[in-house]
C-alpha atoms as a PDB file:
ATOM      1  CA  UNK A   1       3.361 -12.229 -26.117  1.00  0.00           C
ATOM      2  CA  UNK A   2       2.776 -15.837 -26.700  1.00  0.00           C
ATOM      3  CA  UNK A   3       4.840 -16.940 -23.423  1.00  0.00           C
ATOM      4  CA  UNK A   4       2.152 -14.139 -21.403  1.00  0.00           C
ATOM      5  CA  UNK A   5      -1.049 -15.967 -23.605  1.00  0.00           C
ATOM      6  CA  UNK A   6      -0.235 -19.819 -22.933  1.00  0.00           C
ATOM      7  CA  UNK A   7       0.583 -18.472 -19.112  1.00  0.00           C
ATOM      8  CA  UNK A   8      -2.392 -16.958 -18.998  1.00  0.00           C
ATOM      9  CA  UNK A   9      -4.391 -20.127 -20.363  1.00  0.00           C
ATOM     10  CA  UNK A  10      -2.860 -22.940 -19.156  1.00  0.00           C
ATOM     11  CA  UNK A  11      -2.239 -21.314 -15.165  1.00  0.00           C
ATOM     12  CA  UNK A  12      -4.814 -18.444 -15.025  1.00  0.00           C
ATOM     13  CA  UNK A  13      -7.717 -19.998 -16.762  1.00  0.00           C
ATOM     14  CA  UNK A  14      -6.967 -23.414 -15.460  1.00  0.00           C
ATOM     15  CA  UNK A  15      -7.709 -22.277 -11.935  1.00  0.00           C
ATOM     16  CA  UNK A  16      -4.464 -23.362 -11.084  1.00  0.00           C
ATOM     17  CA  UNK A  17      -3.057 -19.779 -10.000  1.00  0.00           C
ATOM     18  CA  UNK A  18      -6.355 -18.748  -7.464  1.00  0.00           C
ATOM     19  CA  UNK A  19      -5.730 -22.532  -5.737  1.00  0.00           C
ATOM     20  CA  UNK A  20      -1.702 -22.184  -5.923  1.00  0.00           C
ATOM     21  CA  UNK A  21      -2.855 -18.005  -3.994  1.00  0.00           C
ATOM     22  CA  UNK A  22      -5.417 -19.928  -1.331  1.00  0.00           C
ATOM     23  CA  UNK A  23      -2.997 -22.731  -0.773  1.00  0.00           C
ATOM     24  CA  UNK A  24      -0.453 -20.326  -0.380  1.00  0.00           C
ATOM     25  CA  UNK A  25      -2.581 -17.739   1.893  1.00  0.00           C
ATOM     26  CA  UNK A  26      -3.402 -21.438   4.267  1.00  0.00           C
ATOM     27  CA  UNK A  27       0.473 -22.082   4.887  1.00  0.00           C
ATOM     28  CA  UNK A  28       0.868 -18.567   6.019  1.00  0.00           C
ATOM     29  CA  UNK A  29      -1.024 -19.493   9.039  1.00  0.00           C
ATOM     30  CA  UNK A  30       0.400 -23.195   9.183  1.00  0.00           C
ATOM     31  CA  UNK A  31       4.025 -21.107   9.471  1.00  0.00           C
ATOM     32  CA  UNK A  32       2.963 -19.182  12.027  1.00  0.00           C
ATOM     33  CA  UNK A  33       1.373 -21.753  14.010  1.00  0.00           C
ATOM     34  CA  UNK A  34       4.464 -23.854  12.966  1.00  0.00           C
ATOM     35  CA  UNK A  35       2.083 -26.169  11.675  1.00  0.00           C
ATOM     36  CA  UNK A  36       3.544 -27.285   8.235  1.00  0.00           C
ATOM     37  CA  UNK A  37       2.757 -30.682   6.837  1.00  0.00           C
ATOM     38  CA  UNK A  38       3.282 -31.521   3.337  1.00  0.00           C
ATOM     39  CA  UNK A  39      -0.079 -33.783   3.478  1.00  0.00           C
ATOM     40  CA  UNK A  40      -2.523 -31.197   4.469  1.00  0.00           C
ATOM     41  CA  UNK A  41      -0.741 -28.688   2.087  1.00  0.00           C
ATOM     42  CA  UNK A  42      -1.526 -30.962  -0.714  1.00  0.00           C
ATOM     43  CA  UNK A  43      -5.084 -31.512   0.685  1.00  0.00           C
ATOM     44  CA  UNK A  44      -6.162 -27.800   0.764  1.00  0.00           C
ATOM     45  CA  UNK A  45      -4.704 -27.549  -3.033  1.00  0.00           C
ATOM     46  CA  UNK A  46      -6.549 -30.344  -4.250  1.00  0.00           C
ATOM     47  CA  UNK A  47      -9.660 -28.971  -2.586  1.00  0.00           C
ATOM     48  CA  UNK A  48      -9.540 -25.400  -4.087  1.00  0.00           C
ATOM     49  CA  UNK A  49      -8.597 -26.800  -7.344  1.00  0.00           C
ATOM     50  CA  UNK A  50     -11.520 -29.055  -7.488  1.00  0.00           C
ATOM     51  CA  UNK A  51     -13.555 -26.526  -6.322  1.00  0.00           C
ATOM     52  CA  UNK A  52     -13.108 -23.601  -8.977  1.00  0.00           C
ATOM     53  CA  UNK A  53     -12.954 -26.551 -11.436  1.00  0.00           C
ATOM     54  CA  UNK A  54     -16.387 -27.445 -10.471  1.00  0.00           C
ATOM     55  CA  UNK A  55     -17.531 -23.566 -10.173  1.00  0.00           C
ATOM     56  CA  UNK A  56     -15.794 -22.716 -13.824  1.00  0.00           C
ATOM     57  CA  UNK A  57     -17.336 -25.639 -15.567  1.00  0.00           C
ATOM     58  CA  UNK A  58     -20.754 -26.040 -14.934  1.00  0.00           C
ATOM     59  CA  UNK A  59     -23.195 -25.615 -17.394  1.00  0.00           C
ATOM     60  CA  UNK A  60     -20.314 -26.785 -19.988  1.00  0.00           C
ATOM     61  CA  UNK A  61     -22.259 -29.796 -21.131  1.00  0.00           C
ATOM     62  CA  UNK A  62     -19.289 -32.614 -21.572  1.00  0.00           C
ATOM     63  CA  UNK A  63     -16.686 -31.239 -20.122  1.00  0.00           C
ATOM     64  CA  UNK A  64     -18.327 -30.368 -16.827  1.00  0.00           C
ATOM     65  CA  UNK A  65     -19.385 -33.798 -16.629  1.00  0.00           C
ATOM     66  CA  UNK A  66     -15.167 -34.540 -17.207  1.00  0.00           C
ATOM     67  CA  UNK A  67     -14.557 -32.531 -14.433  1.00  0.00           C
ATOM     68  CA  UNK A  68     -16.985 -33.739 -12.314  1.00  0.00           C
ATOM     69  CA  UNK A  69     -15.351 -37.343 -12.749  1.00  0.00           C
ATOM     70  CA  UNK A  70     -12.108 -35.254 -11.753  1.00  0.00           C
ATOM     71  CA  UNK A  71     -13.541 -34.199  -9.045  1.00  0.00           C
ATOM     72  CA  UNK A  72     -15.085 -37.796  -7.564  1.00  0.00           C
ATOM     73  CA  UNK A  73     -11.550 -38.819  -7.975  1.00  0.00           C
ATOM     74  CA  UNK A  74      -9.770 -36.140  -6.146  1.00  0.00           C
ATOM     75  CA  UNK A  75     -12.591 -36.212  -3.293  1.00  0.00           C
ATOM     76  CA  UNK A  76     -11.648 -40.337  -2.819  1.00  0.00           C
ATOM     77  CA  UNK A  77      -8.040 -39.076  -2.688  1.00  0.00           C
ATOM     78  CA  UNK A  78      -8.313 -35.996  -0.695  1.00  0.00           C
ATOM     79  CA  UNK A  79     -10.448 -38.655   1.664  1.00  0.00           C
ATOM     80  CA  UNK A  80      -7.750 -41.130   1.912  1.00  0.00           C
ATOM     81  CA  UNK A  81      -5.115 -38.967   2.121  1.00  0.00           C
ATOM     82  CA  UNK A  82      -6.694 -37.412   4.688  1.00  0.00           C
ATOM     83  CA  UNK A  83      -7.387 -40.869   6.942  1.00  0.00           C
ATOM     84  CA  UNK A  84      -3.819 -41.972   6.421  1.00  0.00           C
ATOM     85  CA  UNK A  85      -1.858 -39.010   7.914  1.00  0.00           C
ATOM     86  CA  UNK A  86      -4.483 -37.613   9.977  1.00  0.00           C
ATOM     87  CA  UNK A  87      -8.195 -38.978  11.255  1.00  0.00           C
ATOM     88  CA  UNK A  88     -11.841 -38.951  11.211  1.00  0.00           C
ATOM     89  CA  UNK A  89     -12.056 -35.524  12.548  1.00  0.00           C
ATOM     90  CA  UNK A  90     -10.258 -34.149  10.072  1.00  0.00           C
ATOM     91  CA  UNK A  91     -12.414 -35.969   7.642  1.00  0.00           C
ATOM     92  CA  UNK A  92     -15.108 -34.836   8.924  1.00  0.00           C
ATOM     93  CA  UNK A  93     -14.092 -30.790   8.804  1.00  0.00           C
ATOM     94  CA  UNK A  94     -13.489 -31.589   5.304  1.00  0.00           C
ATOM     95  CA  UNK A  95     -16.369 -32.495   4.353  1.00  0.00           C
ATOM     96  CA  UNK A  96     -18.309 -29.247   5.894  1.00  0.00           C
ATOM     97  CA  UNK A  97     -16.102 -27.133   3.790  1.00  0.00           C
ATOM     98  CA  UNK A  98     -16.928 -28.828   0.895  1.00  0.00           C
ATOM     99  CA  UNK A  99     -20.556 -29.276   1.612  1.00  0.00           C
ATOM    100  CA  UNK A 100     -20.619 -25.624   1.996  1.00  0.00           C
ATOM    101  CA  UNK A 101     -19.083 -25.017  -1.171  1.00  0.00           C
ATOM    102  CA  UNK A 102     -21.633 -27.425  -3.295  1.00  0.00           C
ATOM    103  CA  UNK A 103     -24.715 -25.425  -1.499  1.00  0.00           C
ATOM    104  CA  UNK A 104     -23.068 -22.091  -2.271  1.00  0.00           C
ATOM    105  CA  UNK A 105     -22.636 -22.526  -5.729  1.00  0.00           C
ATOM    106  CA  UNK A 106     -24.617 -25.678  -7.211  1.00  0.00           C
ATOM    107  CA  UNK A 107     -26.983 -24.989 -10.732  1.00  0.00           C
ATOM    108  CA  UNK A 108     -28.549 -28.652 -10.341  1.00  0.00           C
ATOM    109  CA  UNK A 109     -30.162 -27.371  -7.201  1.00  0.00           C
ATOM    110  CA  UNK A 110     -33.741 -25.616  -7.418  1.00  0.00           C
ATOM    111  CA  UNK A 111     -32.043 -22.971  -4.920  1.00  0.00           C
ATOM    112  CA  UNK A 112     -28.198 -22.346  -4.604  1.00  0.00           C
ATOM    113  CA  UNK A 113     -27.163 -19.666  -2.292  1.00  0.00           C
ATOM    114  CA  UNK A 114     -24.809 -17.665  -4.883  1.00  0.00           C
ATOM    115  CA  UNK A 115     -28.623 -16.442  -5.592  1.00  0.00           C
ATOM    116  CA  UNK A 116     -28.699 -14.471  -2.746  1.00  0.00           C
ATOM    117  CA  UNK A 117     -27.887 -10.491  -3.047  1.00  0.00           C
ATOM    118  CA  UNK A 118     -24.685  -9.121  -1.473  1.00  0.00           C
ATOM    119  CA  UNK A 119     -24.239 -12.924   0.359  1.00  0.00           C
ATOM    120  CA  UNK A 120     -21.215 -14.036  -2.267  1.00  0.00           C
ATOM    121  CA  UNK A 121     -18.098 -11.838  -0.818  1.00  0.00           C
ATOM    122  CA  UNK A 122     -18.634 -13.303   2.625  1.00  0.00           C
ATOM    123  CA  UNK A 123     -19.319 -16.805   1.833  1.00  0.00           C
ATOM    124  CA  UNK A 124     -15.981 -17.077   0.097  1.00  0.00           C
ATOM    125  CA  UNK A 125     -14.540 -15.880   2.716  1.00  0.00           C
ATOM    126  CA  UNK A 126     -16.415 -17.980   4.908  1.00  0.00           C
ATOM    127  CA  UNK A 127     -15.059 -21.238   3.204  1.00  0.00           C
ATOM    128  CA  UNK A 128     -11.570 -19.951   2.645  1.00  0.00           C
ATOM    129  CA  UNK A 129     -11.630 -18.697   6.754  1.00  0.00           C
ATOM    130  CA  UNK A 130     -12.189 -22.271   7.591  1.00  0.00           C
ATOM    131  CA  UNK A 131      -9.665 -23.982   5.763  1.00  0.00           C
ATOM    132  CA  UNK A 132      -7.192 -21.704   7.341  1.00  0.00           C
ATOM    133  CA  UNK A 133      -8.435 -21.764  11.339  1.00  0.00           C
ATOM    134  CA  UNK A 134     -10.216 -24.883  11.542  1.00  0.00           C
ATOM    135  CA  UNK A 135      -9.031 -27.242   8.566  1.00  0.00           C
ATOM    136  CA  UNK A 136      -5.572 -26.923   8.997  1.00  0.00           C
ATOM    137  CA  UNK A 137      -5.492 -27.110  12.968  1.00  0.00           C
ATOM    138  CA  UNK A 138      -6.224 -29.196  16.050  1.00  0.00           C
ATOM    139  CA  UNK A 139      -8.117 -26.725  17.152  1.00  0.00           C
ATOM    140  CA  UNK A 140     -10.418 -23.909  15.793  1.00  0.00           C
ATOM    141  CA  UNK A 141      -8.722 -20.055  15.908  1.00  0.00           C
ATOM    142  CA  UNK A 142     -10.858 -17.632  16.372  1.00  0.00           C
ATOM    143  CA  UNK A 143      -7.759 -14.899  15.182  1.00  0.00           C
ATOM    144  CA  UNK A 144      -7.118 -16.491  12.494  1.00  0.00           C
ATOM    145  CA  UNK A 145     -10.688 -17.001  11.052  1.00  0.00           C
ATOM    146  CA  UNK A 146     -11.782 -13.277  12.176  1.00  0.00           C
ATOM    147  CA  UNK A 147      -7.959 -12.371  10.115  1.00  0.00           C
ATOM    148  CA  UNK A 148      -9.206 -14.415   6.778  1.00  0.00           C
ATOM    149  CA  UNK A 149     -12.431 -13.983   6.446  1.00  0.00           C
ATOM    150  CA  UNK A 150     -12.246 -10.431   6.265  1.00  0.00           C
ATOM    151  CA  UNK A 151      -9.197  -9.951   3.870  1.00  0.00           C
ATOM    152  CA  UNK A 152     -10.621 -12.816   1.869  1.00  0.00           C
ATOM    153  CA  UNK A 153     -14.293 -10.842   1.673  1.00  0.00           C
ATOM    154  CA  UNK A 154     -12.213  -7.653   0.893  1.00  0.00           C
ATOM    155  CA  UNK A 155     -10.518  -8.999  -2.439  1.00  0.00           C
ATOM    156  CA  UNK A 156     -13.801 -10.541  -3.568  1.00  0.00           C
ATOM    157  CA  UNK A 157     -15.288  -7.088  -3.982  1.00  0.00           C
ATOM    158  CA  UNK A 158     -12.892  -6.073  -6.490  1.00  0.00           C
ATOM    159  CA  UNK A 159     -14.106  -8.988  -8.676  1.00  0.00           C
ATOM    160  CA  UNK A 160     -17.509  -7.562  -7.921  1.00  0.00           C
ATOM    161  CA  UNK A 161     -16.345  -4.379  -9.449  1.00  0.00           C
ATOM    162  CA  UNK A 162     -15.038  -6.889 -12.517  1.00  0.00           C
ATOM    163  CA  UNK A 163     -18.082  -7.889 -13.067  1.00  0.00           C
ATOM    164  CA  UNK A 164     -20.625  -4.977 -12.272  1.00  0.00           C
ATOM    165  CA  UNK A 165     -22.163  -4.783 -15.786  1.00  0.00           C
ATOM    166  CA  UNK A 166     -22.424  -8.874 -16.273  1.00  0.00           C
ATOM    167  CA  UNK A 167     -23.500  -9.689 -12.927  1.00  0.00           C
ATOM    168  CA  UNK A 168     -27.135 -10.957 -12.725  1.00  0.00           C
ATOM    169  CA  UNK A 169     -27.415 -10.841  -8.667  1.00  0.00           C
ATOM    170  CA  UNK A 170     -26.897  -7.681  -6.825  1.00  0.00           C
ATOM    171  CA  UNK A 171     -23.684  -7.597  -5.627  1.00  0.00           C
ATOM    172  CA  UNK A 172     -22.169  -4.219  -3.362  1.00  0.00           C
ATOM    173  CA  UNK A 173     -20.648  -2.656  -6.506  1.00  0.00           C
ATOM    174  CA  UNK A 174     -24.413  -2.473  -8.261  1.00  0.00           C
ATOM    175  CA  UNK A 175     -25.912  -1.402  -4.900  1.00  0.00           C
ATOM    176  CA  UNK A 176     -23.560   0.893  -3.554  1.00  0.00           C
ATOM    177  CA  UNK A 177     -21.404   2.090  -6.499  1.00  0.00           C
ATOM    178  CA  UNK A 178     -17.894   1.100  -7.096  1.00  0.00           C
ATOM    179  CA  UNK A 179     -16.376   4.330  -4.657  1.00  0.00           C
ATOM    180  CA  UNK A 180     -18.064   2.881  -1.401  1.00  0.00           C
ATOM    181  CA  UNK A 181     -17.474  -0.663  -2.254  1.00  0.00           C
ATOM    182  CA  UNK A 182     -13.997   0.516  -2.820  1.00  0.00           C
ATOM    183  CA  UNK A 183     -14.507   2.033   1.088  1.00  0.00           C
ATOM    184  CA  UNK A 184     -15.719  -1.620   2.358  1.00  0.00           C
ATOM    185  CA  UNK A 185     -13.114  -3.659   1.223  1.00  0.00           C
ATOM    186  CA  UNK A 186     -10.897  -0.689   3.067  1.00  0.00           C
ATOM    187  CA  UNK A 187     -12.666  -0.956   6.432  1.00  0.00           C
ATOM    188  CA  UNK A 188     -12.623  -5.095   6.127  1.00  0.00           C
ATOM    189  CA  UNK A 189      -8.587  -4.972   5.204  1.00  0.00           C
ATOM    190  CA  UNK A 190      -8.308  -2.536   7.886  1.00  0.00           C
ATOM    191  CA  UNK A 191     -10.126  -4.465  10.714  1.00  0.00           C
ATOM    192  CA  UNK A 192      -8.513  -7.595   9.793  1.00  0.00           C
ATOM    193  CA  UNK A 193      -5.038  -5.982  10.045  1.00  0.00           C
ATOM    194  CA  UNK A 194      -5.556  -5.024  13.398  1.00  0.00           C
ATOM    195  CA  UNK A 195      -6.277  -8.148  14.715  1.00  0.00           C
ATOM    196  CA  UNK A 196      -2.928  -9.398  12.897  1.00  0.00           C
ATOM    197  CA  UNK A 197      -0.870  -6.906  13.968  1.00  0.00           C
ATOM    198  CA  UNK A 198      -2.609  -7.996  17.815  1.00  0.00           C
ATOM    199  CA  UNK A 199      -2.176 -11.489  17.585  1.00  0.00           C
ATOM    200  CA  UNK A 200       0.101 -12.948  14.981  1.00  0.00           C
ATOM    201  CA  UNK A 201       4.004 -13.086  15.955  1.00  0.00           C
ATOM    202  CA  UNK A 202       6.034  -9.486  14.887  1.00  0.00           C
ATOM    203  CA  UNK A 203       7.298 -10.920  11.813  1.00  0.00           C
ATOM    204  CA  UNK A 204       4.467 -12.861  10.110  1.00  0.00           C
ATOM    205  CA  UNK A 205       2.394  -9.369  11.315  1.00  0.00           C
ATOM    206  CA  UNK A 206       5.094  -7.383   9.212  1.00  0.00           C
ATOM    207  CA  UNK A 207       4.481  -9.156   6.810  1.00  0.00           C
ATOM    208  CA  UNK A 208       0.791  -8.908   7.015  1.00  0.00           C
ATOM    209  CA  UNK A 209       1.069  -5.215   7.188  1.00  0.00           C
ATOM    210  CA  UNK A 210       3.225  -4.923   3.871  1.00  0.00           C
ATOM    211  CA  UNK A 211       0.066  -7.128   2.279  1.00  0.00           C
ATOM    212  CA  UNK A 212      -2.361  -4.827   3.536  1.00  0.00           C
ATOM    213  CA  UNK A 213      -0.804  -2.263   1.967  1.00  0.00           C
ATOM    214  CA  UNK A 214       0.126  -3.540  -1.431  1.00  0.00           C
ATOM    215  CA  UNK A 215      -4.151  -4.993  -0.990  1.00  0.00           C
ATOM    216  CA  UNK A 216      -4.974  -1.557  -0.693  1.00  0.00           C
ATOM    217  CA  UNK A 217      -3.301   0.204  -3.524  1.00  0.00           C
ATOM    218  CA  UNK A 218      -4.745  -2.602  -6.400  1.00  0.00           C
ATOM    219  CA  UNK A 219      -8.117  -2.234  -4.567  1.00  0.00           C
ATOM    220  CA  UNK A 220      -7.932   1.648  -4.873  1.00  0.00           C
ATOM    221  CA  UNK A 221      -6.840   1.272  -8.855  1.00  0.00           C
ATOM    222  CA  UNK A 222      -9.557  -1.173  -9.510  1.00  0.00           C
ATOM    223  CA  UNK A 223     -11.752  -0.474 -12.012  1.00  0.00           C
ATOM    224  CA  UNK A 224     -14.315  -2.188 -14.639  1.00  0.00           C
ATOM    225  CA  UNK A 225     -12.527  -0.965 -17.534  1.00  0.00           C
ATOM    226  CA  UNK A 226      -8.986  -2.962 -16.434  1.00  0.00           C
ATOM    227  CA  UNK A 227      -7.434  -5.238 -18.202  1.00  0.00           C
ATOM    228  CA  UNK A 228      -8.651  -8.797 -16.653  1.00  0.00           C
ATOM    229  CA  UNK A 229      -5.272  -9.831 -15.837  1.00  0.00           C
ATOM    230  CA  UNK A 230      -5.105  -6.932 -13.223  1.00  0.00           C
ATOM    231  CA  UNK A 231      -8.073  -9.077 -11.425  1.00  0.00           C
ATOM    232  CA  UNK A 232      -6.996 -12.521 -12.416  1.00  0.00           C
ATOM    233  CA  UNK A 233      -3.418 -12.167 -11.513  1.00  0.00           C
ATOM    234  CA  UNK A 234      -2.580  -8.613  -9.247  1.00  0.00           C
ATOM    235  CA  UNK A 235      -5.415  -9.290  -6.890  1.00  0.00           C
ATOM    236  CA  UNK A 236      -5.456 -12.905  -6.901  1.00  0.00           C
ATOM    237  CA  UNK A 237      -1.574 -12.616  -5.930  1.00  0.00           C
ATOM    238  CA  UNK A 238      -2.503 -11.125  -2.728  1.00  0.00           C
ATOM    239  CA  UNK A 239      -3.427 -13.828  -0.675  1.00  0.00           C
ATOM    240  CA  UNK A 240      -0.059 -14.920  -1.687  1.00  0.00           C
ATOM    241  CA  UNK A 241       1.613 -11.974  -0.460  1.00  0.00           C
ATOM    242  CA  UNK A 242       2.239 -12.602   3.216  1.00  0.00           C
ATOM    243  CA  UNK A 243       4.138 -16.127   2.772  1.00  0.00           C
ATOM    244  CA  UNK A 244       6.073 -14.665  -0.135  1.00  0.00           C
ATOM    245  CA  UNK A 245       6.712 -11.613   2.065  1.00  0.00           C
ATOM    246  CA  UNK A 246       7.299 -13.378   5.274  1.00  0.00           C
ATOM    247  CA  UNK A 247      10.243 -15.899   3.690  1.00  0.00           C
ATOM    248  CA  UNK A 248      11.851 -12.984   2.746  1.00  0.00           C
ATOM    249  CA  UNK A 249      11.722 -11.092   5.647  1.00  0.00           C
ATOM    250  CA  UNK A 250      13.180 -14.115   7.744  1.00  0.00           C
ATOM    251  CA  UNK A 251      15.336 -15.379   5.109  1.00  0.00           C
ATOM    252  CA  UNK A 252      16.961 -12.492   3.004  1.00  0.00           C
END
């Protein structure tokens, strides 16, 4: 019970496990692009993790202003890393993404756009969609961003569903109800799948089709009244799923 506590503190609530699932959701598509470099898989990690830090702590007097000293640091890293083993474009994506994610979610600002109603579940997948087709790639892909952004947007709402009693902005779950939120993040997997199945290669799609699935069973036992490590680790692991899934389709 201990061993499941500390695992729980020192990789769920660190934000280390949701960076570890979106790094690991971005080198899905580097493998099937056969894309992999070591560089720009650190990069993305260092990105999300400075990003959740930055989300989790605000408002947390001292220690938000900690990890925002963190996070100066990792951005003058994350800048030369990404000048030495790539270039200015690349640079220059980066800093959109990031841009994005300081508008999106930014208390210091008179208006932040997390304030607007039902906007959050496709602006994360907005930002997450762009690190994986336009970050992470010569060139911008269209399949791959349409593929993301709505799986990504789907496992948001069951967060939503988390939170429906806490939330202060109207999010689908407090609109809708939890049932047809519940038929949303369906119809988003479901879309998304087809254009995986369409354009990815046979075995990263099999892959993608044994995610959808597993995606669509925790979304259908989601509930408010679940245990928070259903949320914080289940759901989160599904943008982990295809990689894991695709090594061992190819490899055992």
């Amino acid at each position: 019970m201990n061993s499941l506590k500390l695992l729980k503190k020192y990789l769920v609530g660190s934000q280390l496990y949701v960076s570890l699932m979106g790094t690991l959701l971005a080198v899905f598509f580097m493998y099937e692009e056969d894309n992999i470099k070591t560089p720009t898989i650190l990069l993305i990690f260092i990105t999300y993790f400075s990003g959740y830090l930055y989300t989790k702590y605000q408002g947390a007097g001292l220690v938000f202003y900690r990890v925002l000293i963190l996070n100066i640091i990792a951005g003058i890293a994350s800048a030369a890393l990404i000048l030495y083993h790539h270039n200015e474009i690349r640079l220059l994506k980066w800093g959109i993404i990031v841009l994005l994610g300081l508008f999106y979610n930014s208390k210091f600002l008179s208006f932040y756009l997390r304030e607007i109603p039902l906007l959050k579940i496709f602006y994360v997948g907005l930002t997450w969609a762009l690190i994986n087709s336009w970050l992470i790639l010569p060139d911008f892909s269209l399949p791959i961003f349409s593929i993301s952004w709505l799986f990504v947007s789907a496992l948001v709402l069951p967060f939503d569903i988390r939170d429906r009693s806490s939330d202060t902005v109207v999010t689908f779950p407090r609109l809708i109800g939890v049932q047809k939120t519940k038929y949303l993040a369906y119809i988003l997997i479901f879309v998304s799948l087809l254009i995986a199945v369409w354009q990815l290669s046979p075995v990263f799609a099999a892959a993608y089709w044994l995610t959808s699935l597993l995606t669509f069973i925790l979304i259908y036992f989601s509930d408010e009244q679940n245990n928070e490590s259903y949320f914080s680790v289940l759901v989160e692991t599904c943008s982990g799923f295809p990689l894991l899934i695709v090594i061992l389709l190819k490899y055992f």
